[in-house]
Protein backbone atom coordinates (compact mmCIF):
# COMPACT_ATOMS: atom_id res chain seq x y z
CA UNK A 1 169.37 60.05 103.18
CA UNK A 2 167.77 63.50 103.43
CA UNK A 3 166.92 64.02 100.08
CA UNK A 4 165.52 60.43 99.52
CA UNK A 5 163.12 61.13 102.16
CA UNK A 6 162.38 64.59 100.97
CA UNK A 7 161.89 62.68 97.71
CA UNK A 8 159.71 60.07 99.04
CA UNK A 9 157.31 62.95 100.94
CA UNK A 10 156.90 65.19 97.79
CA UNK A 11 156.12 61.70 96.09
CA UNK A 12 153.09 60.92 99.02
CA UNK A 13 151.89 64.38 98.31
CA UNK A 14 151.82 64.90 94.99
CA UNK A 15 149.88 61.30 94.57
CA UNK A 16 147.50 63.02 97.44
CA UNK A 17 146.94 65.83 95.16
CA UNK A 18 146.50 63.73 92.25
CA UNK A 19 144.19 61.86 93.99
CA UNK A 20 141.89 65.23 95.32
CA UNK A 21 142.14 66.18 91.46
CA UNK A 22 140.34 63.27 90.15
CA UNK A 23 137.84 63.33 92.63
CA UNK A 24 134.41 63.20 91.32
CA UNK A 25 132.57 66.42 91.20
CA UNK A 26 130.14 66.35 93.97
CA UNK A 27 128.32 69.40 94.50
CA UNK A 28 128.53 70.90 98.45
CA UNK A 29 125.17 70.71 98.65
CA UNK A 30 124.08 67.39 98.33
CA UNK A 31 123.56 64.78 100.96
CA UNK A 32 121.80 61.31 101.59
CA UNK A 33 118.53 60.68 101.91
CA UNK A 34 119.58 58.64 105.43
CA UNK A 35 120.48 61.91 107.43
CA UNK A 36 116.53 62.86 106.54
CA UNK A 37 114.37 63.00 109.47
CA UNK A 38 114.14 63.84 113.45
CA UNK A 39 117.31 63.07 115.42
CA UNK A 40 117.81 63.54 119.41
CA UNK A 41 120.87 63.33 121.80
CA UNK A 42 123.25 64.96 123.61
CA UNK A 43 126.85 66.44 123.62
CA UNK A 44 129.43 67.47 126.14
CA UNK A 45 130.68 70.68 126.55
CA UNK A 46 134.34 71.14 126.58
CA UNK A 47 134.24 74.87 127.60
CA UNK A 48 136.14 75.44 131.05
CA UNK A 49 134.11 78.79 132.00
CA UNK A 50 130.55 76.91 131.79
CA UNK A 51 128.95 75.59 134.44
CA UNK A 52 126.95 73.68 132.40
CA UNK A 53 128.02 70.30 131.56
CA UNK A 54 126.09 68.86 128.40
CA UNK A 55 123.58 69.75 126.05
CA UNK A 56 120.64 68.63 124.66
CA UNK A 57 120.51 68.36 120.95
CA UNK A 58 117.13 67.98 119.13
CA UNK A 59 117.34 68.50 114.72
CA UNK A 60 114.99 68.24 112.06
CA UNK A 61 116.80 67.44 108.63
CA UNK A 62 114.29 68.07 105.71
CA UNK A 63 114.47 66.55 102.12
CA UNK A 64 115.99 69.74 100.90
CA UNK A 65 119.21 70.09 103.05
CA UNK A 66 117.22 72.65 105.14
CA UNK A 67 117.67 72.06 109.45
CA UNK A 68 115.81 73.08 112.21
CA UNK A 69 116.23 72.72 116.03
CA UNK A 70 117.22 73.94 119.56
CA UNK A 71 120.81 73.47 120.71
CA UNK A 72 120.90 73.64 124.18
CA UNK A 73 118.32 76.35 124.99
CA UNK A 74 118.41 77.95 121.31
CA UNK A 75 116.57 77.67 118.48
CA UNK A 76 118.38 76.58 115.66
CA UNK A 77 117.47 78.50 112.21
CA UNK A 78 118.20 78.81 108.74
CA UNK A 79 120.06 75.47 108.88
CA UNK A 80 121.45 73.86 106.29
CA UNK A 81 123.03 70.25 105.81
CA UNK A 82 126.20 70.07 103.84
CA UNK A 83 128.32 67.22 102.36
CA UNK A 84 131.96 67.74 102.77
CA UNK A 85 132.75 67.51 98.96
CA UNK A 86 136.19 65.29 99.07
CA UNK A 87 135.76 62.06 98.95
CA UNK A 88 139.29 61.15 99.82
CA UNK A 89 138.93 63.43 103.19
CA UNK A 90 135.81 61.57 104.47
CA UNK A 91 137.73 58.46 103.52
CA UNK A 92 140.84 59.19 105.96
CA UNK A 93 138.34 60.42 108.46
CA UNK A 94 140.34 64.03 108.10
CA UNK A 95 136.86 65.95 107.41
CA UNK A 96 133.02 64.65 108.76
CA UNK A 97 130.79 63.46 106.16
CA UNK A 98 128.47 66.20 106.63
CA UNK A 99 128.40 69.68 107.92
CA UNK A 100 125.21 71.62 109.38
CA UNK A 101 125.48 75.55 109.52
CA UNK A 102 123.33 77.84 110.95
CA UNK A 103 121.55 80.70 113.41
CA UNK A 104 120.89 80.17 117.18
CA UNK A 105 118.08 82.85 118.47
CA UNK A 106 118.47 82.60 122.50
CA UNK A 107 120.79 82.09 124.86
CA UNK A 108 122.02 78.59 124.10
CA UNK A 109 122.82 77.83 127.94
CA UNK A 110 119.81 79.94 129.10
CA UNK A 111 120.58 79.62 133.04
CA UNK A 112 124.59 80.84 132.49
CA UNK A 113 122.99 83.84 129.96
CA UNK A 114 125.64 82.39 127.06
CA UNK A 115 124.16 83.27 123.67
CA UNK A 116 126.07 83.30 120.47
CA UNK A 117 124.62 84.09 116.80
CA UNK A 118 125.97 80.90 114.58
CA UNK A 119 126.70 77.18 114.90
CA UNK A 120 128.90 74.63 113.20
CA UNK A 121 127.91 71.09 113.52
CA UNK A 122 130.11 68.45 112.21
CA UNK A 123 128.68 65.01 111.32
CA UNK A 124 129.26 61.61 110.76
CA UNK A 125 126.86 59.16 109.39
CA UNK A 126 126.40 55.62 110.41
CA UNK A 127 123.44 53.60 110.74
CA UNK A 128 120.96 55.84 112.52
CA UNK A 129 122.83 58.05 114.13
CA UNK A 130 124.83 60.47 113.86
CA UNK A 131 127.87 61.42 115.88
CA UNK A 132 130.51 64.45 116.15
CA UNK A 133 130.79 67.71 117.93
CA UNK A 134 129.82 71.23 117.60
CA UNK A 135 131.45 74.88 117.67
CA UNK A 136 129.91 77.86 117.76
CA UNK A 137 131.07 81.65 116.99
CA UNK A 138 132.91 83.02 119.33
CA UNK A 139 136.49 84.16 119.57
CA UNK A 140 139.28 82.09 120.84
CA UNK A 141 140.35 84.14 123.70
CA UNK A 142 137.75 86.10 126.24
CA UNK A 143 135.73 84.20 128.81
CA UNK A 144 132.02 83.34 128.95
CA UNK A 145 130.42 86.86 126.33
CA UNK A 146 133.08 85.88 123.94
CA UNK A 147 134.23 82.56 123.77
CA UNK A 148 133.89 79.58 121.14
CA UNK A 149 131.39 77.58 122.71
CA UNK A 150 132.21 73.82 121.84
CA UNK A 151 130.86 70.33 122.53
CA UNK A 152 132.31 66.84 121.68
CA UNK A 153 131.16 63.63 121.89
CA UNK A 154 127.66 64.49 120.09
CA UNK A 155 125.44 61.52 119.32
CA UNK A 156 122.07 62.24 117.62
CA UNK A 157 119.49 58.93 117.10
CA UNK A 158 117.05 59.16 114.62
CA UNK A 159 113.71 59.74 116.38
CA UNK A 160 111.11 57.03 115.28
């Protein structure tokens, strides 16, 4: 009974890994022409040590994968919109559909003096808007001058 199921698991994943194999070759970069434009919401932050409940989210997505911003009370630079290259992942909903990285200048939660140097914003396109979370650098142990700042729940509309 034990091997059969061992059998039947290293069956699943090999056809996963077939499947990632003959994925079509997508290059990191690229990304639709729908995430373009100004988007605006809000996300909740998840941190314990914050006082700070939510934060506002404002992005500008330009034709060439290049982001702008403020996240919280930072300025979001050198942004860049990625597309998570698997197609299979985004399928399963195991990765976002996109990815924006980038610098923060300021203290992100101004009033609380939290400031960290990069951000990770995970995406999902549909319609117009985009939903997901964000992380930013930080370590995973450390209080309020060290810790991962993160926020769930994101939802960004497309400003008309």
């Amino acid at each position: 009974m034990k091997i059969q199921r061992f059998g039947l698991t290293m069956l699943l994943l090999s056809s996963i890994m077939l499947l990632r194999a003959s994925e079509p070759s997508i290059p990191y970069e690229s990304f639709a022409p729908a995430t373009v434009g100004q988007w605006k919401g809000n996300a909740r932050v998840v941190a314990v040590w914050t006082k700070q409940t939510n934060l506002c989210v404002t992005l500008d997505i330009r034709d060439d994968g290049a982001v702008t911003g403020k996240i919280g009370n930072a300025l979001l630079t050198n942004g860049r919109l990625k597309k998570n290259p698997g197609w299979l992942d985004r399928k399963l909903d195991v990765k976002p559909d996109y990815i924006i990285v980038g610098d923060l200048q300021g203290a992100i939660i101004a009033a609380e003096g939290i400031t960290r140097a990069h951000v990770k914003i995970p995406l999902h396109l549909s319609g117009d808007t985009l939903t997901g979370g964000l992380h930013t650098c930080g370590s995973k142990f450390g209080g309020k001058d060290q810790m991962i700042l993160s926020a769930a729940g994101l939802t960004l509309n497309r400003v008309r």
